[in-house]
N, C-alpha and C. Protein backbone atom coordinates (compact mmCIF):
# COMPACT_ATOMS: atom_id res chain seq x y z
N UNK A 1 -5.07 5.73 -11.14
CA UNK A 1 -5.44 4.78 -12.19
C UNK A 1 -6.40 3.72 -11.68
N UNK A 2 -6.43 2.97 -10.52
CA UNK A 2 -6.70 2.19 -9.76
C UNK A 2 -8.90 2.92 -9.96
N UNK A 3 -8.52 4.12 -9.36
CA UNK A 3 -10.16 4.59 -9.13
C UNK A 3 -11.07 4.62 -10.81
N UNK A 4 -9.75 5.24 -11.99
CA UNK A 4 -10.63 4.82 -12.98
C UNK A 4 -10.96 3.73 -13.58
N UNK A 5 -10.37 3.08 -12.79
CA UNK A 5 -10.56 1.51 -13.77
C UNK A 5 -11.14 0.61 -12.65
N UNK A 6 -12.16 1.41 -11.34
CA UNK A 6 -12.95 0.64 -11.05
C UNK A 6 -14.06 1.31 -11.41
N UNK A 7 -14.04 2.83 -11.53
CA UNK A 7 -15.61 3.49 -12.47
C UNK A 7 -16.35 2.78 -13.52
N UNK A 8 -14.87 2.47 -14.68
CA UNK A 8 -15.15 1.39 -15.83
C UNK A 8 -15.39 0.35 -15.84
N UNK A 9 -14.90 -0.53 -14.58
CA UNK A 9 -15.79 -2.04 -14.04
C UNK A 9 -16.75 -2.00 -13.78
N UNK A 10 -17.38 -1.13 -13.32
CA UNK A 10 -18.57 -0.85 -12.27
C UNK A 10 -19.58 0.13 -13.47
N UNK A 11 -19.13 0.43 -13.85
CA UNK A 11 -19.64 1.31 -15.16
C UNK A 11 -20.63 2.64 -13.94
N UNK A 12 -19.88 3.01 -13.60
CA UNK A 12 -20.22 4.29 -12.30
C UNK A 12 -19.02 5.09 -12.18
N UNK A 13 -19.55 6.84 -11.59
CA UNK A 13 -18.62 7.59 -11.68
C UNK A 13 -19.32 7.67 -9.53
N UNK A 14 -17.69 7.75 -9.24
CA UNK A 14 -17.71 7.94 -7.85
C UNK A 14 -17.85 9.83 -7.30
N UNK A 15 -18.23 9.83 -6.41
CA UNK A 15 -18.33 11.61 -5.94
C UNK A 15 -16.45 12.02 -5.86
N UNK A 16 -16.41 12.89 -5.85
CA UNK A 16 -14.86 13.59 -5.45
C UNK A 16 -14.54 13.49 -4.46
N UNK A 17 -15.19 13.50 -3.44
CA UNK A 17 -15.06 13.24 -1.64
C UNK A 17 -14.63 11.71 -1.78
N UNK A 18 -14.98 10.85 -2.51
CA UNK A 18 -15.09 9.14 -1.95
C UNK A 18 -13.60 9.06 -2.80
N UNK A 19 -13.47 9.51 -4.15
CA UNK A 19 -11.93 9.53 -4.85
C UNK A 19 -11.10 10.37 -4.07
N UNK A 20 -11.38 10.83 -3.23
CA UNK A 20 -9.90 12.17 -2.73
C UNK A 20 -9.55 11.08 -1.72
N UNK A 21 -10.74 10.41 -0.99
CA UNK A 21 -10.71 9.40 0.12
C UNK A 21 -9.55 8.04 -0.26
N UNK A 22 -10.43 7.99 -1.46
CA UNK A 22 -9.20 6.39 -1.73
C UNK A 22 -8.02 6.50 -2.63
N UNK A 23 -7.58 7.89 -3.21
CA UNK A 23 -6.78 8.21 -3.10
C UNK A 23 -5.25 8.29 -1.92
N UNK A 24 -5.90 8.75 -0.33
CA UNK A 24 -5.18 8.51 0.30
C UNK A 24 -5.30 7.42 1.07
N UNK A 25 -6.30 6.51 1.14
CA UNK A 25 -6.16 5.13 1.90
C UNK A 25 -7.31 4.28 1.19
N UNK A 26 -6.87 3.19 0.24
CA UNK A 26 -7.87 2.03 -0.54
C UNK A 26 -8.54 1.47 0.85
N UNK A 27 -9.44 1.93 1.20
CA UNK A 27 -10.40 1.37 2.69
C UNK A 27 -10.05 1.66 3.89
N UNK A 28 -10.65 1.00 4.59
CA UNK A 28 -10.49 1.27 6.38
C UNK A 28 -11.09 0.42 6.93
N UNK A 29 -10.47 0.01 8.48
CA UNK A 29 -10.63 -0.33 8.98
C UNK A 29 -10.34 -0.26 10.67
N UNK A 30 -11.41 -0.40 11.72
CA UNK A 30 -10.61 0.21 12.85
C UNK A 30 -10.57 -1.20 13.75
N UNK A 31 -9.88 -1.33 14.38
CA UNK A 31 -9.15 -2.36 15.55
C UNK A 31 -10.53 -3.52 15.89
N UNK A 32 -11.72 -2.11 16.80
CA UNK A 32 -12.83 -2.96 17.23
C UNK A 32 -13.79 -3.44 15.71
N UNK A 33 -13.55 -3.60 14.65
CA UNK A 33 -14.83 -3.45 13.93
C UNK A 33 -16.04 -3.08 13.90
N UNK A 34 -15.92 -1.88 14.22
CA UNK A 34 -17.02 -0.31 14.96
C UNK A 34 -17.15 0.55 13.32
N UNK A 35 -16.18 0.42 12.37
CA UNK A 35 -16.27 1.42 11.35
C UNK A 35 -15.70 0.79 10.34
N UNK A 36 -15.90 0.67 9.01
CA UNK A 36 -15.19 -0.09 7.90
C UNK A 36 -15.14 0.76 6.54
N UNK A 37 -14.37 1.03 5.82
CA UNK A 37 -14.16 1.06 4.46
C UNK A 37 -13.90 0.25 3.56
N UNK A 38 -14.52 -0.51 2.69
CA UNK A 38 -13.64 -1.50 1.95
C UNK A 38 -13.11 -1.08 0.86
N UNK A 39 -12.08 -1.80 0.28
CA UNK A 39 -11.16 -1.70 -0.42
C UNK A 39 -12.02 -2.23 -2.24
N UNK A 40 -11.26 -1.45 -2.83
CA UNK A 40 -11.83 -1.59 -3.84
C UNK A 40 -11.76 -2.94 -4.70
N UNK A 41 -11.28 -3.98 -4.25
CA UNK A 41 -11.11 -4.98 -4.85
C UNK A 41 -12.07 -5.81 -3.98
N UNK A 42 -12.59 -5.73 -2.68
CA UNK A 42 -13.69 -6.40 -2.44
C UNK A 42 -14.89 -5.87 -2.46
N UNK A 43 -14.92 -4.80 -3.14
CA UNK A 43 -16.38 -4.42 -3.37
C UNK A 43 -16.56 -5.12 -4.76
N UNK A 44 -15.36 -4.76 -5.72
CA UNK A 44 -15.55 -5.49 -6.73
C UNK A 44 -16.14 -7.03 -6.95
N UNK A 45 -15.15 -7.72 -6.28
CA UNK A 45 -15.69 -9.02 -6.26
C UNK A 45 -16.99 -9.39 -5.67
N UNK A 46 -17.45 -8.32 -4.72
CA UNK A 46 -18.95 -8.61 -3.90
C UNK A 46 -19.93 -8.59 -5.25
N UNK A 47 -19.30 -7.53 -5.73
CA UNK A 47 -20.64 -7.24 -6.64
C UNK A 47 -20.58 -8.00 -7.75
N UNK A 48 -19.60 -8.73 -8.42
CA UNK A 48 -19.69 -10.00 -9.61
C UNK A 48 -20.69 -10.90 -8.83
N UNK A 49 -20.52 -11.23 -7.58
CA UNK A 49 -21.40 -12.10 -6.76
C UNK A 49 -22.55 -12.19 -7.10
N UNK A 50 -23.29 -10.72 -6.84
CA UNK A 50 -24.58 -10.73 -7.39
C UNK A 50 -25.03 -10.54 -8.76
């Protein structure tokens, strides 16, 4: 529910690879900050920003 109702915020449909993804983990992140996923609630808010 979470992925369609950021398509409809965003008014965008995500690939199947990036939904199968945040399906099993809303972002990432690793120890060194070498690799990041963000979570769908701060992409959201990044992008009201602009």
């Amino acid at each position: 529910m979470q992925i369609e109702n950021f398509e409809k915020e965003l008014n965008l449909i995500l690939p199947d690879e990036i939904k199968q993804f945040y399906k099993f983990s809303n972002g990432f992140e690793s120890a060194e900050d070498i690799f990041r996923i963000i979570d769908f609630e701060e992409i959201t808010s990044s992008f009201a920003e602009f």
